[in-house]
C-alpha atoms as a PDB file:
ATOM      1  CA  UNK A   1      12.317  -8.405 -14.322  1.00  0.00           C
ATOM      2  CA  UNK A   2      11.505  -9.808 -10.825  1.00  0.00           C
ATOM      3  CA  UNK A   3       7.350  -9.369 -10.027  1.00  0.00           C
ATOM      4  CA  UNK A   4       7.008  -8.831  -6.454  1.00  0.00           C
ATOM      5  CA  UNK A   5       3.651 -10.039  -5.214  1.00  0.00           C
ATOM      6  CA  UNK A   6       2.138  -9.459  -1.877  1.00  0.00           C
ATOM      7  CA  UNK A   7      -1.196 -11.130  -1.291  1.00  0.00           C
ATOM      8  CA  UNK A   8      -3.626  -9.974   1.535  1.00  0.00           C
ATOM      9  CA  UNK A   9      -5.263 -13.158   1.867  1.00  0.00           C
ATOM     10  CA  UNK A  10      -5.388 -17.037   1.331  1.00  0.00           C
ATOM     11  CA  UNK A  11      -7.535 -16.321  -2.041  1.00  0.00           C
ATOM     12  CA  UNK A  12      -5.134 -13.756  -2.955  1.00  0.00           C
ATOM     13  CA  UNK A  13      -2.194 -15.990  -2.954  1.00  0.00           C
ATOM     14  CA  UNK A  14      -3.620 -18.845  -4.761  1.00  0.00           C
ATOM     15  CA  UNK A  15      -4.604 -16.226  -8.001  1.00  0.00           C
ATOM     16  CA  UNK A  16      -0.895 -15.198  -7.102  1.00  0.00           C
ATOM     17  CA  UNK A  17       0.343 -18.559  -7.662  1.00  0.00           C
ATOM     18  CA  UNK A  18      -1.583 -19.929 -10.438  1.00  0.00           C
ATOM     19  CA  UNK A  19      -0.576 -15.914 -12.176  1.00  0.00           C
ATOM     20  CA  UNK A  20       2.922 -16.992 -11.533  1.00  0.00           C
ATOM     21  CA  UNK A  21       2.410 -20.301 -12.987  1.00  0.00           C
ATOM     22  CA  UNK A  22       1.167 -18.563 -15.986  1.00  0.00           C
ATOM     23  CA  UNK A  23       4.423 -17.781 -17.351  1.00  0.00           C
ATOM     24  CA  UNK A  24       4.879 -14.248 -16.547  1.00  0.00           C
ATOM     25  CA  UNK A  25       8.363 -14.247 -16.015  1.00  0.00           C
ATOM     26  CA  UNK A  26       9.763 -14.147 -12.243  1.00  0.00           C
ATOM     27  CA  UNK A  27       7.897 -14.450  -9.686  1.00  0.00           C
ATOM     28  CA  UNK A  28       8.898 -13.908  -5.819  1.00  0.00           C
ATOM     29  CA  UNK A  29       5.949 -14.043  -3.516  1.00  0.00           C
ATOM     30  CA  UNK A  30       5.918 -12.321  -0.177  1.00  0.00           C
ATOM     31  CA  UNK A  31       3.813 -14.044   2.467  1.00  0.00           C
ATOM     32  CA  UNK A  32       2.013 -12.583   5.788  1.00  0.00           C
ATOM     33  CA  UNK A  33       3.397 -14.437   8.690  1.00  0.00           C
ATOM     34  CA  UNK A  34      -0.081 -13.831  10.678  1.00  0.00           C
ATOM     35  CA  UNK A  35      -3.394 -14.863   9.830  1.00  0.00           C
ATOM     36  CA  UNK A  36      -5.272 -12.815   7.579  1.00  0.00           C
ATOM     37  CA  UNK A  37      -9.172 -12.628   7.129  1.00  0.00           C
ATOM     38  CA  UNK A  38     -10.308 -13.472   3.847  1.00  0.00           C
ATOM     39  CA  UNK A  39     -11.153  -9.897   1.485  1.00  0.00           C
ATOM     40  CA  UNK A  40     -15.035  -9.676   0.957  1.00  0.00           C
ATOM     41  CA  UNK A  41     -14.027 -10.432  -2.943  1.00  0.00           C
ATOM     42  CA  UNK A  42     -16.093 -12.985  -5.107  1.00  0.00           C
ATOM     43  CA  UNK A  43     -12.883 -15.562  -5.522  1.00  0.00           C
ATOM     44  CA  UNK A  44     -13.487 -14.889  -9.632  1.00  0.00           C
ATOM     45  CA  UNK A  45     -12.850 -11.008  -9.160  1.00  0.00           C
ATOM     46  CA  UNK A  46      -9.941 -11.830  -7.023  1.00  0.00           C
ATOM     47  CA  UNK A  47      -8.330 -13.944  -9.617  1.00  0.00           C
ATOM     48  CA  UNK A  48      -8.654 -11.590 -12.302  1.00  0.00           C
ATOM     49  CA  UNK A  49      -7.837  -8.685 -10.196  1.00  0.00           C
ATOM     50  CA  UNK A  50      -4.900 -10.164  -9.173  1.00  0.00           C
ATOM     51  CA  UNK A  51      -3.471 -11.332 -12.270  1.00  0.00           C
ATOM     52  CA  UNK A  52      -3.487  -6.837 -13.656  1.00  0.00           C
ATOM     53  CA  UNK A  53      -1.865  -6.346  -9.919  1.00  0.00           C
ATOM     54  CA  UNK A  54      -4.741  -4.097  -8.460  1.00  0.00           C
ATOM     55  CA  UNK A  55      -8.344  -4.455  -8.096  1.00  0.00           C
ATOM     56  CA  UNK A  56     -11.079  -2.769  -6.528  1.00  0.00           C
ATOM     57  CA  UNK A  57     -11.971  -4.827  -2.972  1.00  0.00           C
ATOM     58  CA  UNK A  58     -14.568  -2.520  -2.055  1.00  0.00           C
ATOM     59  CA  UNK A  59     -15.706   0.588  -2.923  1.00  0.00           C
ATOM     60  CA  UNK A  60     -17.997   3.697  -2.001  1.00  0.00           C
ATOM     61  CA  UNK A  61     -21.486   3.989  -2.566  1.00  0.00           C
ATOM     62  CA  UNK A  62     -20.869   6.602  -4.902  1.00  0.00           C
ATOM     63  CA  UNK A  63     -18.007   8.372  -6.543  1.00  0.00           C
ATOM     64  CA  UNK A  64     -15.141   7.406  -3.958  1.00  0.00           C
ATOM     65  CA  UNK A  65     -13.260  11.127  -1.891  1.00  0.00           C
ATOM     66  CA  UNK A  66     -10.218   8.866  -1.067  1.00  0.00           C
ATOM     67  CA  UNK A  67      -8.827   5.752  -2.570  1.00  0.00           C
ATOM     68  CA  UNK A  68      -6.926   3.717  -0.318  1.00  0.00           C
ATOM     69  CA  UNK A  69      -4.076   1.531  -1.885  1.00  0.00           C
ATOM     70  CA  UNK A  70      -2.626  -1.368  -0.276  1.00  0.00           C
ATOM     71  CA  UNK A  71      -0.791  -4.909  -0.159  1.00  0.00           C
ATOM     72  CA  UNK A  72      -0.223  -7.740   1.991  1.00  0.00           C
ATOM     73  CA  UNK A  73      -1.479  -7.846   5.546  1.00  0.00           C
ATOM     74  CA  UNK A  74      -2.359  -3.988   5.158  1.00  0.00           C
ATOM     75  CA  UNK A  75      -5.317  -4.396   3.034  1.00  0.00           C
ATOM     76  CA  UNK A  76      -6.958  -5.030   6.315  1.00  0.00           C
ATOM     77  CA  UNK A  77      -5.523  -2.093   8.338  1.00  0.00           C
ATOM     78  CA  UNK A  78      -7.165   0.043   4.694  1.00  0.00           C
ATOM     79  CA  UNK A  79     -10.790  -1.510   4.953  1.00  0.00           C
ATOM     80  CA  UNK A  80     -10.844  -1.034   8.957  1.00  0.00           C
ATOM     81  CA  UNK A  81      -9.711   2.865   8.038  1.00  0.00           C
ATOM     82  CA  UNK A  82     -12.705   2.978   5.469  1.00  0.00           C
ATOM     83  CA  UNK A  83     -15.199   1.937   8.159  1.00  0.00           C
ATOM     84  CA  UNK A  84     -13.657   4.729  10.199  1.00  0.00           C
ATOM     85  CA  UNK A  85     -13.669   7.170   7.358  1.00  0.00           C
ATOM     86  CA  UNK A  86     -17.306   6.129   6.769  1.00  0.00           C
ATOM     87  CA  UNK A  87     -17.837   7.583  10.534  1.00  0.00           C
ATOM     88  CA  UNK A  88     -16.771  10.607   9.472  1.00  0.00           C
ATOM     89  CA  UNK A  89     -18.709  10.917   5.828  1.00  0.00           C
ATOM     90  CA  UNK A  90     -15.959  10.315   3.702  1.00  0.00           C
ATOM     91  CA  UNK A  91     -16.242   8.115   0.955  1.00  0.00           C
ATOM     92  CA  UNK A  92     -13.641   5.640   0.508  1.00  0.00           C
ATOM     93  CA  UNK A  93     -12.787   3.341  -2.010  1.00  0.00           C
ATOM     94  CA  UNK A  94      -9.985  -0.046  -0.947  1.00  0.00           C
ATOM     95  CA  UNK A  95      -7.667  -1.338  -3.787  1.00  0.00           C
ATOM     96  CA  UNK A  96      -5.620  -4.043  -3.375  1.00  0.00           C
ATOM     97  CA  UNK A  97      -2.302  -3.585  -4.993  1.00  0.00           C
ATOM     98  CA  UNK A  98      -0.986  -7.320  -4.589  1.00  0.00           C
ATOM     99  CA  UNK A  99       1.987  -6.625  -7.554  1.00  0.00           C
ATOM    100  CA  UNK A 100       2.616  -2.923  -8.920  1.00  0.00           C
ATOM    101  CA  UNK A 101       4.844  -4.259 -11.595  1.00  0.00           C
ATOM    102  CA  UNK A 102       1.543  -6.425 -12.963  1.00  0.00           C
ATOM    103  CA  UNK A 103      -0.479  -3.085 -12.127  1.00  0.00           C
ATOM    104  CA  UNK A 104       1.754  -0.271 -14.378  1.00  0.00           C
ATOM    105  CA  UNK A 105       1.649  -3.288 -17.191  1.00  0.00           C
ATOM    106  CA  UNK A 106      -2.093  -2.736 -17.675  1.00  0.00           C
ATOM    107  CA  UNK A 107      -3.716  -0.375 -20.361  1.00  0.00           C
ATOM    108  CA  UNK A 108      -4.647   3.215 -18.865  1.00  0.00           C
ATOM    109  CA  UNK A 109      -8.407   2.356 -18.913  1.00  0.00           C
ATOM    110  CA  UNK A 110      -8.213  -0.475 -16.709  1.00  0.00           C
ATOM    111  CA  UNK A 111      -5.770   1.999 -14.353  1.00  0.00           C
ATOM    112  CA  UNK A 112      -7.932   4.669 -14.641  1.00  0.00           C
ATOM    113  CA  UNK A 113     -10.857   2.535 -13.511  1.00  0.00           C
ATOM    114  CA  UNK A 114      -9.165   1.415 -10.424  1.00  0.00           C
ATOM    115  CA  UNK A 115      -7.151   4.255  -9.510  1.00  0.00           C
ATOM    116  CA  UNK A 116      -9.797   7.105 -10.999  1.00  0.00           C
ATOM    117  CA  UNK A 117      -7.754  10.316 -11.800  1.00  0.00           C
ATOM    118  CA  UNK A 118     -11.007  12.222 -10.147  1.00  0.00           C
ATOM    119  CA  UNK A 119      -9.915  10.741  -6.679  1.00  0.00           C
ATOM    120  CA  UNK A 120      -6.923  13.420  -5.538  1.00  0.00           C
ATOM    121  CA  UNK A 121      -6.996  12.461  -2.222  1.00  0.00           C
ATOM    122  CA  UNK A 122      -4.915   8.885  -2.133  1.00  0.00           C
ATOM    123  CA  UNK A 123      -3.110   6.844   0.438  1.00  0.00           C
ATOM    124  CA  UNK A 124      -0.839   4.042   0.295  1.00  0.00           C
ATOM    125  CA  UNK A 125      -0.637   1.382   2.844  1.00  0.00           C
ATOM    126  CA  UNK A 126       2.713  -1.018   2.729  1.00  0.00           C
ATOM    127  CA  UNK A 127       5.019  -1.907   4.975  1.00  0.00           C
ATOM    128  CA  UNK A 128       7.989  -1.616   2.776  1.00  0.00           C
ATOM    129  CA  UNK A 129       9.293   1.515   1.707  1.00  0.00           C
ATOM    130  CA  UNK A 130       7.057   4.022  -0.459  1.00  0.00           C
ATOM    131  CA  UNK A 131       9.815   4.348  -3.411  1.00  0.00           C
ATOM    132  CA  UNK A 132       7.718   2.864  -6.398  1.00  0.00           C
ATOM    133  CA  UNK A 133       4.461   4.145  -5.199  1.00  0.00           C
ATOM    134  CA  UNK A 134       4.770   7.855  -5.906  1.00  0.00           C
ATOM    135  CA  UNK A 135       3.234   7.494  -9.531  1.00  0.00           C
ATOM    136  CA  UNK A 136       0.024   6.068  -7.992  1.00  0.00           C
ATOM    137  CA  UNK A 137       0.016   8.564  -5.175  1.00  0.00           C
ATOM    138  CA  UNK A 138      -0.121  11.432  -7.269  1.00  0.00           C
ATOM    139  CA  UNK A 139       0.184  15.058  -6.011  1.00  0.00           C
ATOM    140  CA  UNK A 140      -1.959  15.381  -3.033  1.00  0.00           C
ATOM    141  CA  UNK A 141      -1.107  11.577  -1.755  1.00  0.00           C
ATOM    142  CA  UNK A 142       0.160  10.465   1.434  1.00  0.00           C
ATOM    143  CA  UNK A 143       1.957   7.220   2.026  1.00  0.00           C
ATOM    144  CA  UNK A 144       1.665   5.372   5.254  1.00  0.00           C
ATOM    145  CA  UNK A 145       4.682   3.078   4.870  1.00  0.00           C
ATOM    146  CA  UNK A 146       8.014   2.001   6.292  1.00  0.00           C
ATOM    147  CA  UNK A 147      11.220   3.863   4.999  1.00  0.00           C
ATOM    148  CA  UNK A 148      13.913   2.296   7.638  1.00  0.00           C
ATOM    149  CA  UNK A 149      14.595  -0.901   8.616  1.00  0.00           C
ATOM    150  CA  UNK A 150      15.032  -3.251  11.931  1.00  0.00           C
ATOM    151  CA  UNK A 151      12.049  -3.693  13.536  1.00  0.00           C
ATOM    152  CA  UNK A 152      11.430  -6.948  14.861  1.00  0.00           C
ATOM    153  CA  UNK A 153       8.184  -8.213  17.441  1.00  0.00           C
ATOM    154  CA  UNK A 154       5.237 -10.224  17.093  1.00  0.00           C
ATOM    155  CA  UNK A 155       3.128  -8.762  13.737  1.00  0.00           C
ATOM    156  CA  UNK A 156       0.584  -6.181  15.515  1.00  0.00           C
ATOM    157  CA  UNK A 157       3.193  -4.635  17.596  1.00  0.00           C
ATOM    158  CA  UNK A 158       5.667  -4.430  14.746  1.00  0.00           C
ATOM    159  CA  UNK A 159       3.335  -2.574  12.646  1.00  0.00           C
ATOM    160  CA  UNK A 160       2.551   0.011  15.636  1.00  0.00           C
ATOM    161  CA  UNK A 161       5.849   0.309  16.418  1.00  0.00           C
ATOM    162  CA  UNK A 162       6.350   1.542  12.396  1.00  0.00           C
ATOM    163  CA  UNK A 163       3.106   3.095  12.527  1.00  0.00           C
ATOM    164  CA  UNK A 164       0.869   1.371  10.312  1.00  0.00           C
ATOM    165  CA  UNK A 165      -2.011   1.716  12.258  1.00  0.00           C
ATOM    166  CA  UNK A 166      -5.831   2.303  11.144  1.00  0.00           C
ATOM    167  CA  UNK A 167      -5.761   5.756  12.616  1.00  0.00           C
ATOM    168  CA  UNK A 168      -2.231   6.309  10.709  1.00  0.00           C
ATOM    169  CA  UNK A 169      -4.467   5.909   7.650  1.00  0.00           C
ATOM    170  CA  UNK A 170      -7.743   7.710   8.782  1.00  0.00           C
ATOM    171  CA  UNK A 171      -4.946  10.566   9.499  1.00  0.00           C
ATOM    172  CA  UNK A 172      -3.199  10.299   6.265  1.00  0.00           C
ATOM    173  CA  UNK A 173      -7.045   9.762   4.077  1.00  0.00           C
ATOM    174  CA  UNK A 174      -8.012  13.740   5.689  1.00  0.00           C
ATOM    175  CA  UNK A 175      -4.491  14.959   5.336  1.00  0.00           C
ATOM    176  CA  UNK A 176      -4.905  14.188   1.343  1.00  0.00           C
ATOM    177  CA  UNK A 177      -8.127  14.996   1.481  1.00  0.00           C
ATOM    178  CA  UNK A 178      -7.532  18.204   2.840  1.00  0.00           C
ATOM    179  CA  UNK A 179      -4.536  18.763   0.079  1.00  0.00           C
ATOM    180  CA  UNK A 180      -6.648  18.022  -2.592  1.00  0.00           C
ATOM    181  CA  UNK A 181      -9.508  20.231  -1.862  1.00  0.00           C
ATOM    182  CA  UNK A 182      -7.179  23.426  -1.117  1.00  0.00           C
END
């Protein structure tokens, strides 16, 4: 019954923490140990996102090719992959996943309209293992995540070393892509 949330920023945790104080049962939050830049998220949208455990941070001009889900620190590695993706005429759509548990609670409407079942092409961003992500990934979806354990170095060399990198995600965003169109 434990919610595990992972906020990508300092507005993110407080709607984390006054979620938590909400009554929701336990609550373990897992903090960034570098600094974060603050999401481009009215603070409102970010409180209510956060409390249903996925919202939309930012999103394609029109009908999104890829969405790109992600927690914590990673949230920033996903929108610097959509600027790159954006290079390269793909339209992609960032969702911040702060607690999946909050997330699979929510009605299939409010799911659907984050997550739309129309986007195929998906990729997960987490640095933690991919086990509990596979329902949001759905067929064609690649996760760029980190199945083993034991890496230890400052936070930007740690997440190259377990390759979590923004051209790890551009890679994975045509990979899906690619599987989703064949």
């Amino acid at each position: 019954g434990l919610a595990v949330v992972r906020p990508a920023d300092a507005n993110e945790t407080a709607a984390a923490w006054l979620a938590a104080l909400a009554g929701r049962g336990p609550v373990g939050l897992a903090l960034a140990r570098q600094a974060l830049p603050v999401l481009p998220t009215p603070a409102a949208d970010v409180r209510a996102g956060v409390a249903r455990g996925a919202y939309v941070v930012t999103d394609a001009q029109e009908t999104p090719d890829v969405v790109l889900l992600a927690s914590g620190s990673e949230v920033a590695v996903a929108l610097a992959a959509r600027e790159q993706l954006a290079g390269r005429d793909i339209r992609a759509r960032v969702v911040s996943v702060p607690c999946l548990e909050w997330f699979t609670e929510q009605d299939a409407q409010y799911r659907d309209f984050v997550v739309p079942p129309s986007a195929a092409a998906r990729v997960v961003v987490e640095a933690g293992t991919s086990f509990g992500w596979h329902g949001l990934l759905g067929a064609h979806g690649q996760a760029v995540t980190v199945d083993d354990f034991g890496t230890s170095a400052p936070p930007d060399d740690a997440m190259a070393a377990v390759g979590i990198t923004v051209d790890a995600v551009v890679g994975a965003a045509v990979a899906s892509l690619s599987s989703a169109r064949s």
